[in-house]
N, C-alpha and C. Protein backbone atom coordinates (compact mmCIF):
# COMPACT_ATOMS: atom_id res chain seq x y z
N UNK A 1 48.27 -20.60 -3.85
CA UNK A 1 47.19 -21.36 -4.44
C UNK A 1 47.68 -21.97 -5.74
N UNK A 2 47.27 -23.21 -5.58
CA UNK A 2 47.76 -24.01 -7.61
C UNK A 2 46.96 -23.26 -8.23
N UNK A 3 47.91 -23.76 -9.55
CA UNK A 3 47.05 -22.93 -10.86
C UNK A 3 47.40 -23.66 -12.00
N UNK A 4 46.85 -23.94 -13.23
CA UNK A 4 47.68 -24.90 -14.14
C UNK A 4 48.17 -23.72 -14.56
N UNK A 5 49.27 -23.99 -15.57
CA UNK A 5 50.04 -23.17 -15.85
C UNK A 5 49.69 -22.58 -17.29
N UNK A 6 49.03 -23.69 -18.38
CA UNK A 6 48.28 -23.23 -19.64
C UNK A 6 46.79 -23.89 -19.43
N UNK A 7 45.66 -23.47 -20.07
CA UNK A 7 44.39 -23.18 -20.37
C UNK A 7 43.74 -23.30 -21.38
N UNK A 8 43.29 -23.86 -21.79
CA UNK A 8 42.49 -23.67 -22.97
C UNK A 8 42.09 -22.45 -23.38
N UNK A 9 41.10 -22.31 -22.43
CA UNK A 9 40.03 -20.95 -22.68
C UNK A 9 39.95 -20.55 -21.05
N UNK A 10 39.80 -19.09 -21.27
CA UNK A 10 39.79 -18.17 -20.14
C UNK A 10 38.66 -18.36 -19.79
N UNK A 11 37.99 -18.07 -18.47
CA UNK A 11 37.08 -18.05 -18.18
C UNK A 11 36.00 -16.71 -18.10
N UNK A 12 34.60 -16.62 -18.70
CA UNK A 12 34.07 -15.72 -18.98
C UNK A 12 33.42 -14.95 -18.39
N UNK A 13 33.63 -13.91 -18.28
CA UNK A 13 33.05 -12.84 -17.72
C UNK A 13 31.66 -12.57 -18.03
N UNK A 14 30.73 -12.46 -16.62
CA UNK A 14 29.40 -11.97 -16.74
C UNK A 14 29.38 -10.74 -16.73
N UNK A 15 28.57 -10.13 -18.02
CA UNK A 15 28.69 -8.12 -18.31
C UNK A 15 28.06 -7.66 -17.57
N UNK A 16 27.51 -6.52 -17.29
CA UNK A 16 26.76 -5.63 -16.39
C UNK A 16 25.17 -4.68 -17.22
N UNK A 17 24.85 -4.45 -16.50
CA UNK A 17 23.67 -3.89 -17.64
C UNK A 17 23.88 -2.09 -17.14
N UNK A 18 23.45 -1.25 -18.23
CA UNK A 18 24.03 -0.18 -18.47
C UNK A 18 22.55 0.45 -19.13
N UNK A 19 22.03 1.64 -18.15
CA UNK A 19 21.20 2.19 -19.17
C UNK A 19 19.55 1.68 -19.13
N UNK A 20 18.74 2.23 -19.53
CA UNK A 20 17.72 2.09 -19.41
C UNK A 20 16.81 1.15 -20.83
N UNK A 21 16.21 0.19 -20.59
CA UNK A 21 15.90 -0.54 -21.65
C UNK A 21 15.60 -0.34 -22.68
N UNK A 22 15.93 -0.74 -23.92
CA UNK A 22 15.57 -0.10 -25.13
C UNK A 22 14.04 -0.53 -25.88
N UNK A 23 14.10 -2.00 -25.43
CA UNK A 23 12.59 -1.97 -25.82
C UNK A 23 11.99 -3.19 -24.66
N UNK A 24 10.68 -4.62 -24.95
CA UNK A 24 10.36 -5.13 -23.82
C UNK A 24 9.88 -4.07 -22.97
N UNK A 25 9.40 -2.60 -22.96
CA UNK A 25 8.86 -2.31 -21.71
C UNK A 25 7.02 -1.99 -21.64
N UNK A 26 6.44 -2.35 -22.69
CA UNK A 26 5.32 -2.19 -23.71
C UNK A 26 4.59 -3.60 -22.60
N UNK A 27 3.58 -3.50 -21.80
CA UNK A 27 2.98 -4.82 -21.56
C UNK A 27 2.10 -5.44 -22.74
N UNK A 28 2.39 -6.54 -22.79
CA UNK A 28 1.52 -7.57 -23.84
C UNK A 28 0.25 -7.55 -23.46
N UNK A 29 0.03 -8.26 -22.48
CA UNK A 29 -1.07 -8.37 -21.39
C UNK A 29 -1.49 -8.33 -20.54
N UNK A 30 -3.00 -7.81 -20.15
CA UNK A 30 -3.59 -7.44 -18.24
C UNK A 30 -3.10 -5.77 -18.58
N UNK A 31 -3.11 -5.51 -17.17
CA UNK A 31 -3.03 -4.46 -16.78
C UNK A 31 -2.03 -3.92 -16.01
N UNK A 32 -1.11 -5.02 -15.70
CA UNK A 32 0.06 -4.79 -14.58
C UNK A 32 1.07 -5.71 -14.91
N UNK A 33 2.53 -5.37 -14.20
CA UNK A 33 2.91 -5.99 -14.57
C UNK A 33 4.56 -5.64 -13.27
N UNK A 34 5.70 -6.37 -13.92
CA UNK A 34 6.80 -6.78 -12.50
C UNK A 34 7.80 -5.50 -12.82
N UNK A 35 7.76 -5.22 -11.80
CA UNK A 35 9.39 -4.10 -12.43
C UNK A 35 10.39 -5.13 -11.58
N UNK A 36 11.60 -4.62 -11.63
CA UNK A 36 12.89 -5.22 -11.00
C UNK A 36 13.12 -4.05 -9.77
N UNK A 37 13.68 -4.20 -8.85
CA UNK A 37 14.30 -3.27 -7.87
C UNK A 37 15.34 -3.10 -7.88
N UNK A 38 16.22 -3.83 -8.76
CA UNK A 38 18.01 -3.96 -8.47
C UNK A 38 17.93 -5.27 -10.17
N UNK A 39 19.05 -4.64 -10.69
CA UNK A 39 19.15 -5.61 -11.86
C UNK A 39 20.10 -7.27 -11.20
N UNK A 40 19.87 -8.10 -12.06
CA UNK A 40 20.19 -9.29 -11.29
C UNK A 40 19.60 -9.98 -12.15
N UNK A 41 20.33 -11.61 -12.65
CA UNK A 41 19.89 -12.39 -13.65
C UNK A 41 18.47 -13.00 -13.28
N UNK A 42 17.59 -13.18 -14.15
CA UNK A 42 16.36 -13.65 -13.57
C UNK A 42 15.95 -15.16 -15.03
N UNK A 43 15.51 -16.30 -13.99
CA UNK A 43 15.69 -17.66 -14.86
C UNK A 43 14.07 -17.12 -15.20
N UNK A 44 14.22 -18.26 -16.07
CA UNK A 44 12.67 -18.56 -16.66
C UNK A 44 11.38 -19.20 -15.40
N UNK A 45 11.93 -19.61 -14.80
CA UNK A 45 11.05 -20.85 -14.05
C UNK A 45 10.98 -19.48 -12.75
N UNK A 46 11.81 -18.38 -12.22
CA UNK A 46 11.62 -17.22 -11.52
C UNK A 46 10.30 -16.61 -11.76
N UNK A 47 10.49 -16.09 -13.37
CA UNK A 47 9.16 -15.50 -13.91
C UNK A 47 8.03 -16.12 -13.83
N UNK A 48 7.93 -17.47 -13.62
CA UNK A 48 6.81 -17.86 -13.91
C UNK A 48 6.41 -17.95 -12.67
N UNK A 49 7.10 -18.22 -11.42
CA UNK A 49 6.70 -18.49 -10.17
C UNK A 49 5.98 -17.11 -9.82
N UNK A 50 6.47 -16.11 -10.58
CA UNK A 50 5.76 -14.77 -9.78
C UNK A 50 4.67 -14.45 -10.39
């Protein structure tokens, strides 16, 4: 496979999540609210659809 041989900048690594949340778990409002089943990036326009 090609490859250039120099780079500018490396390409960045997406981190992992670790641990149980430290805060955000307090509902603002209503009475209910979304948990996650599996961590996984979630967009803005996701949240709102649900």
């Amino acid at each position: 496979m090609l490859q250039p041989s120099r780079t500018k900048w490396r390409k960045q690594r997406k981190g992992t999540y670790r641990g149980d949340a430290k805060r955000g778990t307090t509902l603002a409002f209503g009475e209910y609210g979304l948990q996650a089943v599996e961590a996984a990036w979630v967009t803005n326009r996701q949240i709102e659809a649900a």
